[in-house]
N, C-alpha and C. Protein backbone atom coordinates (compact mmCIF):
# COMPACT_ATOMS: atom_id res chain seq x y z
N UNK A 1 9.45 -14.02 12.15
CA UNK A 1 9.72 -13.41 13.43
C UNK A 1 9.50 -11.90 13.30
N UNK A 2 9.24 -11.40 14.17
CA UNK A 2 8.90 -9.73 14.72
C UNK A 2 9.51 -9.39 15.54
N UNK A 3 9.93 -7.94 15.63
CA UNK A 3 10.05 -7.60 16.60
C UNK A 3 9.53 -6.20 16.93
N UNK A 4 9.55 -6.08 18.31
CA UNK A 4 9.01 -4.47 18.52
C UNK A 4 9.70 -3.61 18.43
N UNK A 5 10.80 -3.72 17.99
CA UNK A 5 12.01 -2.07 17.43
C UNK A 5 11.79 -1.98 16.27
N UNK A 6 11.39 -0.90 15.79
CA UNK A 6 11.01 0.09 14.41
C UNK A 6 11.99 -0.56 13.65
N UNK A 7 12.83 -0.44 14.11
CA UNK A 7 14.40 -0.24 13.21
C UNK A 7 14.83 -1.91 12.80
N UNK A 8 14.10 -3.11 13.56
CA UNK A 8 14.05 -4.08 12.99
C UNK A 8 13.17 -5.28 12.21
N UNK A 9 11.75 -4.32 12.57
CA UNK A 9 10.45 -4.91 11.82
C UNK A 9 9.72 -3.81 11.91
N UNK A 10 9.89 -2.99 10.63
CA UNK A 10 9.12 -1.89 10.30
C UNK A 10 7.79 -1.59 10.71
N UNK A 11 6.54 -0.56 11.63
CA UNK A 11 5.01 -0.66 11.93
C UNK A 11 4.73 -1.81 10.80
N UNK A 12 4.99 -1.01 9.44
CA UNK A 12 4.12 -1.63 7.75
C UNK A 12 4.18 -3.44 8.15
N UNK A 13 5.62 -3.60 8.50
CA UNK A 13 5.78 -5.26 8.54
C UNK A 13 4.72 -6.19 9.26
N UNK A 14 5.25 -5.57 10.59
CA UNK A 14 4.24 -5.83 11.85
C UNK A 14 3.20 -5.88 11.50
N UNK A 15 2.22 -4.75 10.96
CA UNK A 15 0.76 -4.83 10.45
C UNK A 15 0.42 -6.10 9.51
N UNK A 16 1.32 -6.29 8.57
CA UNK A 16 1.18 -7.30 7.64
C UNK A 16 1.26 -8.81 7.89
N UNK A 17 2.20 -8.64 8.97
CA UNK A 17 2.65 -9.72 10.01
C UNK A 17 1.39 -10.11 10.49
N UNK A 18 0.57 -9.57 11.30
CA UNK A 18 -0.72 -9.90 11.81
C UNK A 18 -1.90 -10.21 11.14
N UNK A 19 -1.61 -9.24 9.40
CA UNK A 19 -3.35 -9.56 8.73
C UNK A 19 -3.01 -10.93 8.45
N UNK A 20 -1.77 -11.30 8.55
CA UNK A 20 -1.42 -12.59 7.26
C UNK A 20 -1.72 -14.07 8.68
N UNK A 21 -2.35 -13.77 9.31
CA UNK A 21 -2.57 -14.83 11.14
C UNK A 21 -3.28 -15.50 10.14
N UNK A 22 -3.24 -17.61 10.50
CA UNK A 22 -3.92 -18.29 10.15
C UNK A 22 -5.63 -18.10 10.90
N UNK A 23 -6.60 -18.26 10.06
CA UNK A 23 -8.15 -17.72 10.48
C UNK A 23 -8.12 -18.76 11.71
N UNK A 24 -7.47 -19.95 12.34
CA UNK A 24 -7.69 -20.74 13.03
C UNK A 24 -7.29 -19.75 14.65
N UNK A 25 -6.11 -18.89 14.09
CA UNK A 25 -5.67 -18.53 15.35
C UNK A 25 -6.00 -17.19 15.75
N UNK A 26 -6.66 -16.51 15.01
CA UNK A 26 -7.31 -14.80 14.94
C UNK A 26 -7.40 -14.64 16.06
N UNK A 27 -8.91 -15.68 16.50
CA UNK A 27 -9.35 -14.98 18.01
C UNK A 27 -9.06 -15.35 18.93
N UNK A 28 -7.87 -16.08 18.98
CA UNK A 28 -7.27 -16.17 20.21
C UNK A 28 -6.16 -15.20 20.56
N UNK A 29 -5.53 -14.88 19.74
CA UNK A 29 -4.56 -13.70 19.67
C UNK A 29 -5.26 -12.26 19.56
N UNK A 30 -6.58 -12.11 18.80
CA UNK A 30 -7.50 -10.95 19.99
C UNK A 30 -7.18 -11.13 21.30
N UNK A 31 -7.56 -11.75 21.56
CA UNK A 31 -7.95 -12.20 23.03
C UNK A 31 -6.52 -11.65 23.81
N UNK A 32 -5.19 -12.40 23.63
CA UNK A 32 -4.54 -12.65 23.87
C UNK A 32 -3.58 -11.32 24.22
N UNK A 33 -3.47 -10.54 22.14
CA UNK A 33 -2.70 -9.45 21.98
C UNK A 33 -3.58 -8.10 21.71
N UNK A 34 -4.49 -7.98 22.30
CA UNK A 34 -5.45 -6.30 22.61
C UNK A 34 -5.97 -6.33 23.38
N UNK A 35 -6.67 -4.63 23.95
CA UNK A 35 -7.36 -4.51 25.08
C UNK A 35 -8.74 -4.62 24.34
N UNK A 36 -9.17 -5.41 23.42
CA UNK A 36 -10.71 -5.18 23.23
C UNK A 36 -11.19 -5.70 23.73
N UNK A 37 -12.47 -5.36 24.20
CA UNK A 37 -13.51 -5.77 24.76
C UNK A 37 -13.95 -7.72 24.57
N UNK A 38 -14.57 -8.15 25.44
CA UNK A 38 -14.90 -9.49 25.15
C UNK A 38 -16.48 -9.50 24.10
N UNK A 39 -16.79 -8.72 24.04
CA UNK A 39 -18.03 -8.35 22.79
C UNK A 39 -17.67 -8.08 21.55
N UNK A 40 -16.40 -6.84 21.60
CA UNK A 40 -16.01 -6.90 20.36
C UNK A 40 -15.02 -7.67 19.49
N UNK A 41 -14.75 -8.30 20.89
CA UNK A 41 -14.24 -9.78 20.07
C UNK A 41 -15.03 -11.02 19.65
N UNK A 42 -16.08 -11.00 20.10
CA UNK A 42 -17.16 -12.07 19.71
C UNK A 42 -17.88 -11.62 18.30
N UNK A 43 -18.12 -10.23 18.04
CA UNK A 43 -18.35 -9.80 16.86
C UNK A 43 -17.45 -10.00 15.96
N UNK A 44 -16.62 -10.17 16.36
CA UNK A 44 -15.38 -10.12 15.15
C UNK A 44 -15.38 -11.23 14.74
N UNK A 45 -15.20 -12.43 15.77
CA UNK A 45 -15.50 -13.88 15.55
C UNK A 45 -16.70 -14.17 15.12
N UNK A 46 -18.15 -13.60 14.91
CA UNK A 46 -18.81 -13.76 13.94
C UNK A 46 -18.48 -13.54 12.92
N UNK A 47 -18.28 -12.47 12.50
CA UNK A 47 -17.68 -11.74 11.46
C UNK A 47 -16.66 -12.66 10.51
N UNK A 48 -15.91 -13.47 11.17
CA UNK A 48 -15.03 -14.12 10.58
C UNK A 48 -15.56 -16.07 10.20
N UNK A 49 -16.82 -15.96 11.06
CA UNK A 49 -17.55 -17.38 10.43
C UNK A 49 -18.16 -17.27 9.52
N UNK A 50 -19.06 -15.75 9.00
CA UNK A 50 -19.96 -15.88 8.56
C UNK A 50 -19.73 -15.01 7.08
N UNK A 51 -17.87 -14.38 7.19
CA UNK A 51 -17.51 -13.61 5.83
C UNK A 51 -16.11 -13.81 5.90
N UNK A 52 -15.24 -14.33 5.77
CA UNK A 52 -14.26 -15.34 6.20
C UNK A 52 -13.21 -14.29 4.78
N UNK A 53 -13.86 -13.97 4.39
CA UNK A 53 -12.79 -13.21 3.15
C UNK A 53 -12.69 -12.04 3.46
N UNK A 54 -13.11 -11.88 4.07
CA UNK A 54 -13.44 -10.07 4.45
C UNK A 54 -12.21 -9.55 5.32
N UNK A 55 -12.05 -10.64 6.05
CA UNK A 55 -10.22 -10.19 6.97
C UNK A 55 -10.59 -9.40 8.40
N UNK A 56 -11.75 -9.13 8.70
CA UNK A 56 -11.95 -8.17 9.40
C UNK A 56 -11.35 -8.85 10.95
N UNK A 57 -11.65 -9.69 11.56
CA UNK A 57 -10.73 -9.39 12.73
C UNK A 57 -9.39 -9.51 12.40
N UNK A 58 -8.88 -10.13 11.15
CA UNK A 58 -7.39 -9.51 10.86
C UNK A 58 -6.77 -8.43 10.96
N UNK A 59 -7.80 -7.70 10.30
CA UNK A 59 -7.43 -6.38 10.25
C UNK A 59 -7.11 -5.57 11.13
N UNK A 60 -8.53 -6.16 12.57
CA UNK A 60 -8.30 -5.50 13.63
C UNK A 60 -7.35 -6.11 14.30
N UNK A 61 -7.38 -7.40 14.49
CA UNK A 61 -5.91 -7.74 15.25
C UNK A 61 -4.55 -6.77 14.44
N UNK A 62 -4.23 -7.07 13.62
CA UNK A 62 -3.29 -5.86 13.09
C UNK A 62 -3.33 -4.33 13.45
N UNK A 63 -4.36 -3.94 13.46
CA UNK A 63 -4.43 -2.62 13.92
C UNK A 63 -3.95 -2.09 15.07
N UNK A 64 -4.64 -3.07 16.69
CA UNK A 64 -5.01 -2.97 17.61
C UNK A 64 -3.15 -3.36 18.20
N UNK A 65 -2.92 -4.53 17.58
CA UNK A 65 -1.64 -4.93 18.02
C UNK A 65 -0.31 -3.38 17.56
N UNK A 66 -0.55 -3.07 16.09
CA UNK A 66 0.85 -2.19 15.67
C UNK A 66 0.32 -0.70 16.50
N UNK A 67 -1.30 -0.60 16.87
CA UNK A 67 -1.26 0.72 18.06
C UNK A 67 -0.71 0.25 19.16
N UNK A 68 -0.78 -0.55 19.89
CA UNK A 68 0.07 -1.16 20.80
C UNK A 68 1.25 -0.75 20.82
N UNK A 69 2.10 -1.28 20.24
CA UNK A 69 3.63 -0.97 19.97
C UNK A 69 4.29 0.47 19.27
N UNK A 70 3.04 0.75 18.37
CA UNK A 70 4.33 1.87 17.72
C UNK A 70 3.08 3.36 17.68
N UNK A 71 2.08 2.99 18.27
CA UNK A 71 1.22 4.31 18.53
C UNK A 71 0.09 4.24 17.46
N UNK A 72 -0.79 4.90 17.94
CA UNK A 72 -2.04 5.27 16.90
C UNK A 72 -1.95 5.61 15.47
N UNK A 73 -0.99 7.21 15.73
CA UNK A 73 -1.07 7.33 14.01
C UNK A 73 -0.25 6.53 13.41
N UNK A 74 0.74 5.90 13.70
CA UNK A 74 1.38 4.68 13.19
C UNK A 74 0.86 3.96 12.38
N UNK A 75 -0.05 3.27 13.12
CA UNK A 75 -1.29 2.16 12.95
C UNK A 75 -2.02 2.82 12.22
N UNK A 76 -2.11 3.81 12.13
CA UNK A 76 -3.22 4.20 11.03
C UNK A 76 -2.93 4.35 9.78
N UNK A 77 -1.52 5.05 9.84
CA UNK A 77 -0.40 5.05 8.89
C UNK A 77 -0.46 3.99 7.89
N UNK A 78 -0.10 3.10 8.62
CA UNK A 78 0.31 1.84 8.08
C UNK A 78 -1.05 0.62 7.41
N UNK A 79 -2.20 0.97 8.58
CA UNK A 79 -3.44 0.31 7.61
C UNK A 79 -3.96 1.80 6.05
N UNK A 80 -3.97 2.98 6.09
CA UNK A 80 -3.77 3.03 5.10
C UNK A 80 -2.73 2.76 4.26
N UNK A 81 -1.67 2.59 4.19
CA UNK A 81 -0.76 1.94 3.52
C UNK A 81 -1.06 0.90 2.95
N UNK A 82 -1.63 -0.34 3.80
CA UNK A 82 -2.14 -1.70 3.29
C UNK A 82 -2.93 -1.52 2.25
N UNK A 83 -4.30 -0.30 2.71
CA UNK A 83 -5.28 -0.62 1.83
C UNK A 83 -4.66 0.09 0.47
N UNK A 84 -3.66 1.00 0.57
CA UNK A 84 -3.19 1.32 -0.92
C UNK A 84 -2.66 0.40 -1.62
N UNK A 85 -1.71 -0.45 -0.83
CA UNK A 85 -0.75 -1.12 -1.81
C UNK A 85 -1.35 -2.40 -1.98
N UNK A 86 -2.74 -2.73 -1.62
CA UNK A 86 -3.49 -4.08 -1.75
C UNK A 86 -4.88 -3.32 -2.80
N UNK A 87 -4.32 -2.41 -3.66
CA UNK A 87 -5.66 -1.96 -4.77
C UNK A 87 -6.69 -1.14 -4.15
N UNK A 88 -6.72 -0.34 -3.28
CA UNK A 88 -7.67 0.71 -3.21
C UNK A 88 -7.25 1.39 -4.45
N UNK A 89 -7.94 2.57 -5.07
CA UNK A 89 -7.35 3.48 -6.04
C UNK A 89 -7.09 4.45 -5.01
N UNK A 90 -6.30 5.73 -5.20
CA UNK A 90 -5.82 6.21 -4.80
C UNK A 90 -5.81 7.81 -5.03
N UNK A 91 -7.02 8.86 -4.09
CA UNK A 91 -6.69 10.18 -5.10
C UNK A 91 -5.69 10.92 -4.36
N UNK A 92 -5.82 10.57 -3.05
CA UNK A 92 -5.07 10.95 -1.57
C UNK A 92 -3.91 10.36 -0.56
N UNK A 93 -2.73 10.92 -0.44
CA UNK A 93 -2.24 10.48 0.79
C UNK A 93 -2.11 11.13 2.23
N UNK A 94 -2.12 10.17 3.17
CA UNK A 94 -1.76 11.22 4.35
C UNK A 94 -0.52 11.48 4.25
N UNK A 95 0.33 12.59 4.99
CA UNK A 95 1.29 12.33 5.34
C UNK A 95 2.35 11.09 6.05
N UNK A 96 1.46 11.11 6.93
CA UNK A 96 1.94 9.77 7.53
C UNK A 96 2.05 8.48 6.73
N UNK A 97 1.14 8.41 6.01
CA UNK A 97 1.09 7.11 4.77
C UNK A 97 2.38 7.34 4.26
N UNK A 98 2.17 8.16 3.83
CA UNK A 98 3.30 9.07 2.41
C UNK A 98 4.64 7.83 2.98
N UNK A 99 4.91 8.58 4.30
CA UNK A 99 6.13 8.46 4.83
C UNK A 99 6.39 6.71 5.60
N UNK A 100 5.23 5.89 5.64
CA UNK A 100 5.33 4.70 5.63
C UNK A 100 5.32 4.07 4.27
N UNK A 101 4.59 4.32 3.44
CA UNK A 101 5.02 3.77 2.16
C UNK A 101 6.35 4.37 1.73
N UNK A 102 7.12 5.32 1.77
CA UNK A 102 8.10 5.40 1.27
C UNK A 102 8.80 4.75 1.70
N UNK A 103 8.93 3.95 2.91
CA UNK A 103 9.93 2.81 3.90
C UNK A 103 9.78 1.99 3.09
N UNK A 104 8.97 1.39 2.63
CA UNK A 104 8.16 0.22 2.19
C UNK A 104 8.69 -0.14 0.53
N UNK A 105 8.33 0.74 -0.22
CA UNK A 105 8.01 1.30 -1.71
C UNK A 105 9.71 1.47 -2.37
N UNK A 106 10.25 0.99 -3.39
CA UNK A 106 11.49 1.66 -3.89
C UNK A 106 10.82 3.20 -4.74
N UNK A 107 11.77 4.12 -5.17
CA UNK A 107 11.20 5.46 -5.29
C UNK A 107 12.46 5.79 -6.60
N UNK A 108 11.49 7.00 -6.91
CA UNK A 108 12.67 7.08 -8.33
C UNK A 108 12.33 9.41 -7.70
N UNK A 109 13.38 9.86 -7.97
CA UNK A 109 12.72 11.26 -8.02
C UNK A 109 12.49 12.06 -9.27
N UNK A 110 11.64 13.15 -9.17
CA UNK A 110 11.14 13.92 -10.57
C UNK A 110 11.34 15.41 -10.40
N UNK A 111 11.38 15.84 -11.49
CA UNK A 111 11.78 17.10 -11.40
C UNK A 111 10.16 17.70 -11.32
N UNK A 112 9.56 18.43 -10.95
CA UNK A 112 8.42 19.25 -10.45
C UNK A 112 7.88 19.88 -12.24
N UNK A 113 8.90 20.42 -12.81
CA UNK A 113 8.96 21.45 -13.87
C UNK A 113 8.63 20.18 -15.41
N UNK A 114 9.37 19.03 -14.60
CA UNK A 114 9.46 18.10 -16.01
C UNK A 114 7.95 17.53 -16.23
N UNK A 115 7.46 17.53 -14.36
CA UNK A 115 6.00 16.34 -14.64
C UNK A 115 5.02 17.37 -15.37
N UNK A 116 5.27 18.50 -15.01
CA UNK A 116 4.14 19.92 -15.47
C UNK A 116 3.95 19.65 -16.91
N UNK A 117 4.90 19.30 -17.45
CA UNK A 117 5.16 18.70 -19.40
C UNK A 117 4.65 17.89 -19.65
N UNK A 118 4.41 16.91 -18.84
CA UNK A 118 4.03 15.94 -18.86
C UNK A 118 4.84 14.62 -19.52
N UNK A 119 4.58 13.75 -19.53
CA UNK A 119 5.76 12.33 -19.60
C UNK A 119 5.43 11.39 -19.90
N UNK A 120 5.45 10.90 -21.20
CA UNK A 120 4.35 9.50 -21.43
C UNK A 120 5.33 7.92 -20.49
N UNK A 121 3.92 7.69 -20.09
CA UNK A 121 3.98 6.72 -19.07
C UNK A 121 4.96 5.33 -19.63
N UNK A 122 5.31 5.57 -20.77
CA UNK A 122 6.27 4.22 -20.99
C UNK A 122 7.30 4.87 -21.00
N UNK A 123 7.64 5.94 -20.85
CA UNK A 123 9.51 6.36 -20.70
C UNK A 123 9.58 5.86 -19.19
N UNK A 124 8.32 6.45 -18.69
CA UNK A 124 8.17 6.41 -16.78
C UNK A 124 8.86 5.03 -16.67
N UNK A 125 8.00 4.39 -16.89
CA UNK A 125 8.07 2.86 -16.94
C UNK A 125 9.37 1.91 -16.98
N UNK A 126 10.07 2.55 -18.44
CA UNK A 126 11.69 2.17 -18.21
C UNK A 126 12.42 2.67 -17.56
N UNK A 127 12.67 4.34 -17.08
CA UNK A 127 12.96 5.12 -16.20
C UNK A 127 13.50 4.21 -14.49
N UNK A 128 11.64 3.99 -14.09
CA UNK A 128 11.98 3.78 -12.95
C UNK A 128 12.55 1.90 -12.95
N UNK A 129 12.42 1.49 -14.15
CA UNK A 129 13.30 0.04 -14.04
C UNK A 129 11.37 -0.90 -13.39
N UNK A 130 10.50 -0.19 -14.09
CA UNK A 130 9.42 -1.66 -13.49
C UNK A 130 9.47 -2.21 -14.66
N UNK A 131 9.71 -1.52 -16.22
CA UNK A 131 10.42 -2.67 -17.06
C UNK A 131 11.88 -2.72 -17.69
N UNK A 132 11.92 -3.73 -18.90
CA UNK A 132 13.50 -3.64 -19.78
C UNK A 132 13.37 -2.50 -20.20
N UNK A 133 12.45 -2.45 -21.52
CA UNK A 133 12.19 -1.71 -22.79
C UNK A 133 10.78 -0.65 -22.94
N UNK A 134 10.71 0.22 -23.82
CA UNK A 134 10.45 0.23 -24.32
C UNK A 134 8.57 -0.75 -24.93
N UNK A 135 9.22 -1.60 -25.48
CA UNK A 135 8.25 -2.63 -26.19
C UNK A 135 7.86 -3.21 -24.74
N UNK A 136 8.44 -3.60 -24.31
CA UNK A 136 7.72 -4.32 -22.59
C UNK A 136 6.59 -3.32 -22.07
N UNK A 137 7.26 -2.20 -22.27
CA UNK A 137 5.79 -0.99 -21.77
C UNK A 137 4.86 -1.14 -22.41
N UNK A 138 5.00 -0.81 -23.66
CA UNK A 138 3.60 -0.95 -24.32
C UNK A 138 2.74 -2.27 -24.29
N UNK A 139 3.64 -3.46 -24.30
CA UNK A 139 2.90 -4.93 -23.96
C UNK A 139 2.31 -4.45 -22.85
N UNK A 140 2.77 -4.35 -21.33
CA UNK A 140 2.05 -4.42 -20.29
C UNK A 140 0.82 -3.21 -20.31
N UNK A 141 1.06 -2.08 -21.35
CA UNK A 141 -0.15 -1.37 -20.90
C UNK A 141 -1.05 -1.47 -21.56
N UNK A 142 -1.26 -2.29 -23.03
CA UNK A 142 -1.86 -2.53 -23.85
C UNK A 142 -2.70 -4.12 -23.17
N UNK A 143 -2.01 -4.73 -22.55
CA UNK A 143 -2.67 -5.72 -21.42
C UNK A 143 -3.21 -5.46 -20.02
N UNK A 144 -2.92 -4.31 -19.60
CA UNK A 144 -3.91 -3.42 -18.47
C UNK A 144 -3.00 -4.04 -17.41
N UNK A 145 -1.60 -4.07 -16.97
CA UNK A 145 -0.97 -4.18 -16.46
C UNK A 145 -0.40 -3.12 -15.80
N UNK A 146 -0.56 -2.04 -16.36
CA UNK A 146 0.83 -0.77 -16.02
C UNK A 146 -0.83 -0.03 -14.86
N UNK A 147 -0.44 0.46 -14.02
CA UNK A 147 -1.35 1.42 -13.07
C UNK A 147 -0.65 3.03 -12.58
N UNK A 148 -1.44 3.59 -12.28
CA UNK A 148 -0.98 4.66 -11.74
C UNK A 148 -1.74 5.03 -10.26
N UNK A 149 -1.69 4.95 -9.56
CA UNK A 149 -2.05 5.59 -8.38
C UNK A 149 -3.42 3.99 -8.42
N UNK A 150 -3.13 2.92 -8.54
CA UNK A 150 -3.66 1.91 -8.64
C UNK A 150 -5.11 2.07 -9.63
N UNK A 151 -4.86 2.77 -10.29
CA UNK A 151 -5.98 3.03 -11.63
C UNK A 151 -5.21 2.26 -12.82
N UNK A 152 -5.96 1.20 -13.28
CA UNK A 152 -5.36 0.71 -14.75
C UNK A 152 -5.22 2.24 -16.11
N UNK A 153 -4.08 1.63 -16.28
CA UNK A 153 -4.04 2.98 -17.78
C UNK A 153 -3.86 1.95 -18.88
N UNK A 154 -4.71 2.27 -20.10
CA UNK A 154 -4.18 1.01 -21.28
C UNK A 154 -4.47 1.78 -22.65
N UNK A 155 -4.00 3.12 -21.99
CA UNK A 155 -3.49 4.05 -23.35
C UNK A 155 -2.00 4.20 -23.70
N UNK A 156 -1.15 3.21 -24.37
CA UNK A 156 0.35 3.79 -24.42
C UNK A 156 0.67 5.34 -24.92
N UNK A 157 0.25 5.65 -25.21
CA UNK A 157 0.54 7.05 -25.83
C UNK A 157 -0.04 8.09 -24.48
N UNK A 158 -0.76 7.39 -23.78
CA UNK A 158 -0.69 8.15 -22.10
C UNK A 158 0.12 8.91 -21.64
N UNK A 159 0.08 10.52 -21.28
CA UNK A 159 1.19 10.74 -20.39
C UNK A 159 0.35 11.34 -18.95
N UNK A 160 1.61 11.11 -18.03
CA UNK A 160 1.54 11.58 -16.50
C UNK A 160 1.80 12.80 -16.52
N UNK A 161 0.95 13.41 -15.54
CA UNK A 161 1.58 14.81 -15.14
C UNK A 161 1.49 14.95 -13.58
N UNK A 162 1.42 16.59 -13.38
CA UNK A 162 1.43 16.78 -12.15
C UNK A 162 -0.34 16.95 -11.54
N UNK A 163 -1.18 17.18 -12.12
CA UNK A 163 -2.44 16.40 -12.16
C UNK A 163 -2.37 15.45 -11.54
N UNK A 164 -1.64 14.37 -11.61
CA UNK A 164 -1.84 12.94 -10.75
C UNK A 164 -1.35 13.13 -9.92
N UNK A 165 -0.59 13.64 -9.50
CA UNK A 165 0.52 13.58 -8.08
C UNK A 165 -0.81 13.81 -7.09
N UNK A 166 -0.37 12.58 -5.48
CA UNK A 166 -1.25 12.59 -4.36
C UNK A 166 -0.54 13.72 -4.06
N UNK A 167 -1.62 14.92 -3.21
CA UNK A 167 -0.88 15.52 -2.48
C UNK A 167 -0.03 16.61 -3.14
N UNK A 168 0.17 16.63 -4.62
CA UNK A 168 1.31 17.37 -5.39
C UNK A 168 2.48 16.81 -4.97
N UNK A 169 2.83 16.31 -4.56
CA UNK A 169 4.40 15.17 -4.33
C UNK A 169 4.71 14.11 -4.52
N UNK A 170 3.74 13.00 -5.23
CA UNK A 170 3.98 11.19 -5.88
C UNK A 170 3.50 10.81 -6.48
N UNK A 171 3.62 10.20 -7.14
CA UNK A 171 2.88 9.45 -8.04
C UNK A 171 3.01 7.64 -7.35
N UNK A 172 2.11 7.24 -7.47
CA UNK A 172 2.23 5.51 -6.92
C UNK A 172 1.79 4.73 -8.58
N UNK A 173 2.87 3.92 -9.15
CA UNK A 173 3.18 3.36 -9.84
C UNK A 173 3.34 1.79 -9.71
N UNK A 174 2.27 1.04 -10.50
CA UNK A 174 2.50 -0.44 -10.44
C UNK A 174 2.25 -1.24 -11.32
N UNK A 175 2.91 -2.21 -11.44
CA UNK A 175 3.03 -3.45 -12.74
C UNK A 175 2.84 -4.37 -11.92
N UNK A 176 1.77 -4.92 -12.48
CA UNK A 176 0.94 -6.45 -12.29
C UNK A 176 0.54 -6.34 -10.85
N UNK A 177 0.44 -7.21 -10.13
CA UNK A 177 -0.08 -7.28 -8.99
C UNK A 177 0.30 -6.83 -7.59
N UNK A 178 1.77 -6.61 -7.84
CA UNK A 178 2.52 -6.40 -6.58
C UNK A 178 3.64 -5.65 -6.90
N UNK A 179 4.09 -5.33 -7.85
CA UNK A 179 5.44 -4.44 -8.30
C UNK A 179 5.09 -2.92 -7.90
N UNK A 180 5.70 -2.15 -7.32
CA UNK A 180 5.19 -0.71 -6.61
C UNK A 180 6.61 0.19 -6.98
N UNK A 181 6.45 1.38 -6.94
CA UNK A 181 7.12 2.22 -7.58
C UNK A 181 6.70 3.65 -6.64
N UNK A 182 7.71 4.52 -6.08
CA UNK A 182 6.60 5.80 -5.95
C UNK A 182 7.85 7.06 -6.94
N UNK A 183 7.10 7.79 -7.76
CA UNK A 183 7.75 8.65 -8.19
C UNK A 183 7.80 10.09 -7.94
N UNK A 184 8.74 10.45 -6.51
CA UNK A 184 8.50 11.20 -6.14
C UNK A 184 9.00 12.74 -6.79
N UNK A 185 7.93 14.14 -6.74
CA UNK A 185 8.03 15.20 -7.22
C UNK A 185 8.92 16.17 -6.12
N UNK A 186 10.15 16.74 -7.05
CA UNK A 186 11.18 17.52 -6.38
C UNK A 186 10.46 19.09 -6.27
């Protein structure tokens, strides 16, 4: 279930809510839930016979629907958001992202002065709790598990600095496929 109050199904949800539509029911809910055009809905419905992995009228139904309800930069917000936290790499955030993934994302904070030192990425690691130990860090980064700003790192002796920070204010941190982290700079 969805709803259209912010405060009870987040834009991010909503958007996700819509890419995740069975391909059977896409273009009828174009149809149904946007003002697009009856062309650019027939493109889309090509689009979706003829590259069916590609998501694209998902995407746009998601788009078209969370501008609907919670406004443009919202929606824009929030599809960059998707494409971060679904493996784009990452050198940039918007603001607006920033501040929808932080809804989204659990967050650990950093001292500004400490990242400048730099910090090898397996203290990070136990720090923010994406593992137990220690030895768990180095397993996962020595197996190309540990990421930073969705870039594999599989140097344990790696450290982070303020170099990586999007923006000079986060770092986006992830283990395995879906575990997300943002470590934000004070």
């Amino acid at each position: 279930m969805i709803w259209l109050d912010p405060e009870l199904t987040s834009p991010y949800r909503m958007y996700q809510y819509w890419i995740n539509t069975d391909d059977r029911d896409v273009v009828k809910f174009l149809k149904l839930f946007t003002f697009l055009d009856a062309e650019a809905i027939g493109e889309l419905e090509e689009k979706l016979r003829w590259a069916p992995e590609k998501r694209e009228p998902h995407r746009a139904l998601a788009y078209e629907f969370t501008k609907l309800v919670h406004g443009d930069g919202a929606a824009g917000a929030v599809r960059e958001v998707s494409e971060v936290l679904f493996g784009r790499e990452v050198q940039e955030i918007s603001p607006e992202a920033f501040k929808a993934l932080a809804a989204e994302v659990s967050s650990t904070r950093i001292s500004k002065e400490r990242l400048q030192q730099g910090i090898p990425l397996i203290d990070v690691l136990v720090e923010t709790r994406l593992v137990q130990s220690k030895r768990a860090a180095r397993d996962l980064i020595g197996q190309g598990g540990a990421y930073v700003n969705n870039r594999a790192w599989k140097d344990a002796g790696a450290k982070i600095d303020l170099t990586q920070a999007l923006s000079g204010r986060v770092l986006l941190l992830r283990t395995g496929k879906k575990t997300y982290h943002l470590l934000m700079v004070e």
